[in-house]
Protein backbone atom coordinates (compact mmCIF):
# COMPACT_ATOMS: atom_id res chain seq x y z
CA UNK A 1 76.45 86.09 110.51
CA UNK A 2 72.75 85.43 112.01
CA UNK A 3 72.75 82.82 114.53
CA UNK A 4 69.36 81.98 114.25
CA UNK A 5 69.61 80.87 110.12
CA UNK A 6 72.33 79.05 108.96
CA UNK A 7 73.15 78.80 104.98
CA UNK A 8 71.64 76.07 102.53
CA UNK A 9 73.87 72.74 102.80
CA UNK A 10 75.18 73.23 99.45
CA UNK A 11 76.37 76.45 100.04
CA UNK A 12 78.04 76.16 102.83
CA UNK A 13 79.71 73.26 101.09
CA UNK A 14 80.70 75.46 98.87
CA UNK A 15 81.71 78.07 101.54
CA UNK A 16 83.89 74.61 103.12
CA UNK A 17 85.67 74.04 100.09
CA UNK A 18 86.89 77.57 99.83
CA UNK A 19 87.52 77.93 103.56
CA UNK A 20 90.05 74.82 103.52
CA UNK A 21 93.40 75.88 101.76
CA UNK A 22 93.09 78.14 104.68
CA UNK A 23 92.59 75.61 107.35
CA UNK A 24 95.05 73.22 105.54
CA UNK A 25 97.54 75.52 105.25
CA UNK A 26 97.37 77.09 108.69
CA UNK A 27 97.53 73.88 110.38
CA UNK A 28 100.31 72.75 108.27
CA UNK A 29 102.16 76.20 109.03
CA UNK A 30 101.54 75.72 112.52
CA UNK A 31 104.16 72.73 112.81
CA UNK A 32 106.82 75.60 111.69
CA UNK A 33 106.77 76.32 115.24
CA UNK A 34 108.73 73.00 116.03
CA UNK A 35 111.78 73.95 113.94
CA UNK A 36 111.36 77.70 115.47
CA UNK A 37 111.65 76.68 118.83
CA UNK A 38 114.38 74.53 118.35
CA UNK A 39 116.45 76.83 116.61
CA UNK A 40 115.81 79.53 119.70
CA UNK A 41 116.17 77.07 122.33
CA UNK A 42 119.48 75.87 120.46
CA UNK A 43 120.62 79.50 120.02
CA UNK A 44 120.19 80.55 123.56
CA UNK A 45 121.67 77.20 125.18
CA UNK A 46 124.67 77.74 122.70
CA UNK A 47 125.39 81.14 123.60
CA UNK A 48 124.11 81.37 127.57
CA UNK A 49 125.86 78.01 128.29
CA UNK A 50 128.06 77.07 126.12
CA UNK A 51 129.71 81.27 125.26
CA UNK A 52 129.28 79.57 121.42
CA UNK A 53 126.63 81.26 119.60
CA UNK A 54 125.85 80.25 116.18
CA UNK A 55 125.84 82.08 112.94
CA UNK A 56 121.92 80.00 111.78
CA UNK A 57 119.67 80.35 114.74
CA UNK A 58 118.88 84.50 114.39
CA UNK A 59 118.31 83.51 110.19
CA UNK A 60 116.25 80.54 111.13
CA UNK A 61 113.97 82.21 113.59
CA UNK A 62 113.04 85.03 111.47
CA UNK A 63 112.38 83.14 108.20
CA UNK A 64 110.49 80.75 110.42
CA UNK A 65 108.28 83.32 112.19
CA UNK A 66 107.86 85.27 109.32
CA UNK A 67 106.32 82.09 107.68
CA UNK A 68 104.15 80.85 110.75
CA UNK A 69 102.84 84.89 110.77
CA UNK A 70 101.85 84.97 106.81
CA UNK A 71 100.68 80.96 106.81
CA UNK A 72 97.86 81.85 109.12
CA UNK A 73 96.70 85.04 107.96
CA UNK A 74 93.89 83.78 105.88
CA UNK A 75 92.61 81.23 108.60
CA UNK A 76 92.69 84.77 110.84
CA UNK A 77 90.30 86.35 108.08
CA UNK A 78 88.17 83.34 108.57
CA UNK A 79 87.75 83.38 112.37
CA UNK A 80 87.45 87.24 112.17
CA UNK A 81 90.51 87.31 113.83
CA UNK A 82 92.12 90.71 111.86
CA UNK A 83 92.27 93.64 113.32
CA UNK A 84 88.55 95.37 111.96
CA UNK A 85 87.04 98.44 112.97
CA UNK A 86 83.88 96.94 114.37
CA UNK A 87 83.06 99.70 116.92
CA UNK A 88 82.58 101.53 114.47
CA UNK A 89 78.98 99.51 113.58
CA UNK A 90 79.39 96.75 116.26
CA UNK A 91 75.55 97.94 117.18
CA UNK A 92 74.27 98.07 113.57
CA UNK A 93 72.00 95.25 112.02
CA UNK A 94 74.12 92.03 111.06
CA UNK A 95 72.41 92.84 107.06
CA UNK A 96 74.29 96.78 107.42
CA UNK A 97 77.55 95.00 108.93
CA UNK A 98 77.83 92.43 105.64
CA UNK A 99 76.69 95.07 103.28
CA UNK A 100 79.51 97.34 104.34
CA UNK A 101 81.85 94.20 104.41
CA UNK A 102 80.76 93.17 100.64
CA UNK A 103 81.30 96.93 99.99
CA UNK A 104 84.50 96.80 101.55
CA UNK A 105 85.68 93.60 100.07
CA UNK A 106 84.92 94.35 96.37
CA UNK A 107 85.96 97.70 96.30
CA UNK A 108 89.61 97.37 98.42
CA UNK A 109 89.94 93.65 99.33
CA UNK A 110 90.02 92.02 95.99
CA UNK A 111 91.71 95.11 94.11
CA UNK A 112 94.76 95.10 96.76
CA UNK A 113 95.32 91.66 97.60
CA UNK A 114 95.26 90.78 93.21
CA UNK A 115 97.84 93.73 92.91
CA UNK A 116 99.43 92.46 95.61
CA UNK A 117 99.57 89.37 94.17
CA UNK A 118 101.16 89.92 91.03
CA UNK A 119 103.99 91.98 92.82
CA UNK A 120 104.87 89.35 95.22
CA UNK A 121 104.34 86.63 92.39
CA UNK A 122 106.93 88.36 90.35
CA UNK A 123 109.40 89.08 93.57
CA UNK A 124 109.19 85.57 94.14
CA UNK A 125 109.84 84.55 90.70
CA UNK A 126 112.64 86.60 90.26
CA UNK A 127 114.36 85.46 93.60
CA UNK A 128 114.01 82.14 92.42
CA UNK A 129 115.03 82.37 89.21
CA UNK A 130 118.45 84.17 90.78
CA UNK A 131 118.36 81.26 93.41
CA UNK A 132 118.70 84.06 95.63
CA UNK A 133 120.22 83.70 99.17
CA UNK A 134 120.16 86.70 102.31
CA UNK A 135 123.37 88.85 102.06
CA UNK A 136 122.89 90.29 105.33
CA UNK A 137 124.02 86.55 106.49
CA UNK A 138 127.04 85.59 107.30
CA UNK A 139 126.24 81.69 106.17
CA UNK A 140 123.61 83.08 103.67
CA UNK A 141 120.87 81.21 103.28
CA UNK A 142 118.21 80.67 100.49
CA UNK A 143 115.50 83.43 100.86
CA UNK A 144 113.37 82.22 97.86
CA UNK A 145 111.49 79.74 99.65
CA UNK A 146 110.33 81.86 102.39
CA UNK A 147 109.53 85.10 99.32
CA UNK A 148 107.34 82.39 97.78
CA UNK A 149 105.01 81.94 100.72
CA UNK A 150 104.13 85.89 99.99
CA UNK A 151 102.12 85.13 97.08
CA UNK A 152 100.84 81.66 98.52
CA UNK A 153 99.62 84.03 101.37
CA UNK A 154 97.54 86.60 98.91
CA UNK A 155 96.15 84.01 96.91
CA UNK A 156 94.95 82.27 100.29
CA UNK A 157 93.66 85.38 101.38
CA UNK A 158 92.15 86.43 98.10
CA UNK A 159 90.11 82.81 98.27
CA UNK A 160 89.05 82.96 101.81
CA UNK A 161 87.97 86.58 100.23
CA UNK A 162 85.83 85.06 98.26
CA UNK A 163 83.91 82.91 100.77
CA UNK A 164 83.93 85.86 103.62
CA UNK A 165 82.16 87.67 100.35
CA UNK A 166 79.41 84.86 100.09
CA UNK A 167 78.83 84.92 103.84
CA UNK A 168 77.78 88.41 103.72
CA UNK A 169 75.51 88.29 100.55
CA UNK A 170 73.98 85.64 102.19
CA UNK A 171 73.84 87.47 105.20
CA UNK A 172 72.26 90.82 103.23
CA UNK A 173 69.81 88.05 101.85
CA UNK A 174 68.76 86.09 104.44
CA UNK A 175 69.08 88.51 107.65
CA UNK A 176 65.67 87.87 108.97
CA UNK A 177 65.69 89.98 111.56
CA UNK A 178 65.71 93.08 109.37
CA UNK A 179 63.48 91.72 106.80
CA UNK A 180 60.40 91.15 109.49
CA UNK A 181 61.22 95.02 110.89
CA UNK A 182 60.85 95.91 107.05
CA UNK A 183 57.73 94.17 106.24
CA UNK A 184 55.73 95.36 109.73
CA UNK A 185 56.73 99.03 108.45
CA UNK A 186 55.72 98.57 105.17
């Protein structure tokens, strides 16, 4: 976004309110990494030490990571954290960047991440509705909790969609930098 303007108050309030599930919910997910340390810490003490390793820890740690990864991908989208192809316009105009970003968003963002969201809405469903535990586990544990942060995660994404959408029409409106090079030529 331009450095030099900044967006009305009330829209970035409005850009605020649909940046903080993210926040919320990163910060919240972020804890996870208590209970995931403990579990490896307890796993590798058990079996290094103590020749006793435990049938839990592997099951733990993977659920657990797998949650901490998905819980923060939407507060990635909002730092501009994801992995982007930026060279590729990195020396552009900031108005070109967000117009191929609004592109981009409308056009793939949105469409994906709602399809996606309706798959992994179902999945979830379904593994609940089964009460479903992992198989591959010897002590099998309950694997609907962690399928249900899936479609938490897409609808996250799909709102913090929605606000990195409004930062770049307000970017393609307001980039003043382009519109001054536009009116001297004109």
């Amino acid at each position: 976004m331009n450095q030099t303007l900044r967006p009305s108050p009330a829209l970035q309030r409005v850009i605020n309110v649909l940046e903080y599930p993210s926040t919320l919910v990163a910060r919240m997910g972020a804890w996870l990494i208590v209970p995931l340390m403990f579990s490896l810490v307890f796993e590798v003490v058990s079996r290094y030490i103590f020749n006793r390793p435990t049938i839990w820890a592997y099951d733990m740690t993977y659920m657990l990571s797998s949650a901490v990864f998905m819980l923060g991908a939407a507060f990635a989208l909002q730092k501009g954290s994801h992995v982007r192809a930026d060279f590729l316009f990195a020396s552009r105009r900031p108005r070109y960047q967000a117009t191929v970003d609004a592109i981009l968003y409308v056009f793939l963002f949105f469409p994906a991440l709602a399809t996606f969201f309706l798959i992994s809405f179902r999945f979830a469903a379904k593994s609940w509705r089964q009460l479903e535990s992992f198989p591959q586990s010897p002590w099998m544990p309950p694997i609907y909790p962690l399928k249900t942060v899936i479609p938490v995660v897409a609808a996250l994404l799909l709102i913090q969609g929605v606000a990195e959408l409004i930062k770049c029409l307000w970017v393609i409106r307001h980039d003043t930098r382009y519109n001054n090079e536009n009116e001297h030529t004109s």
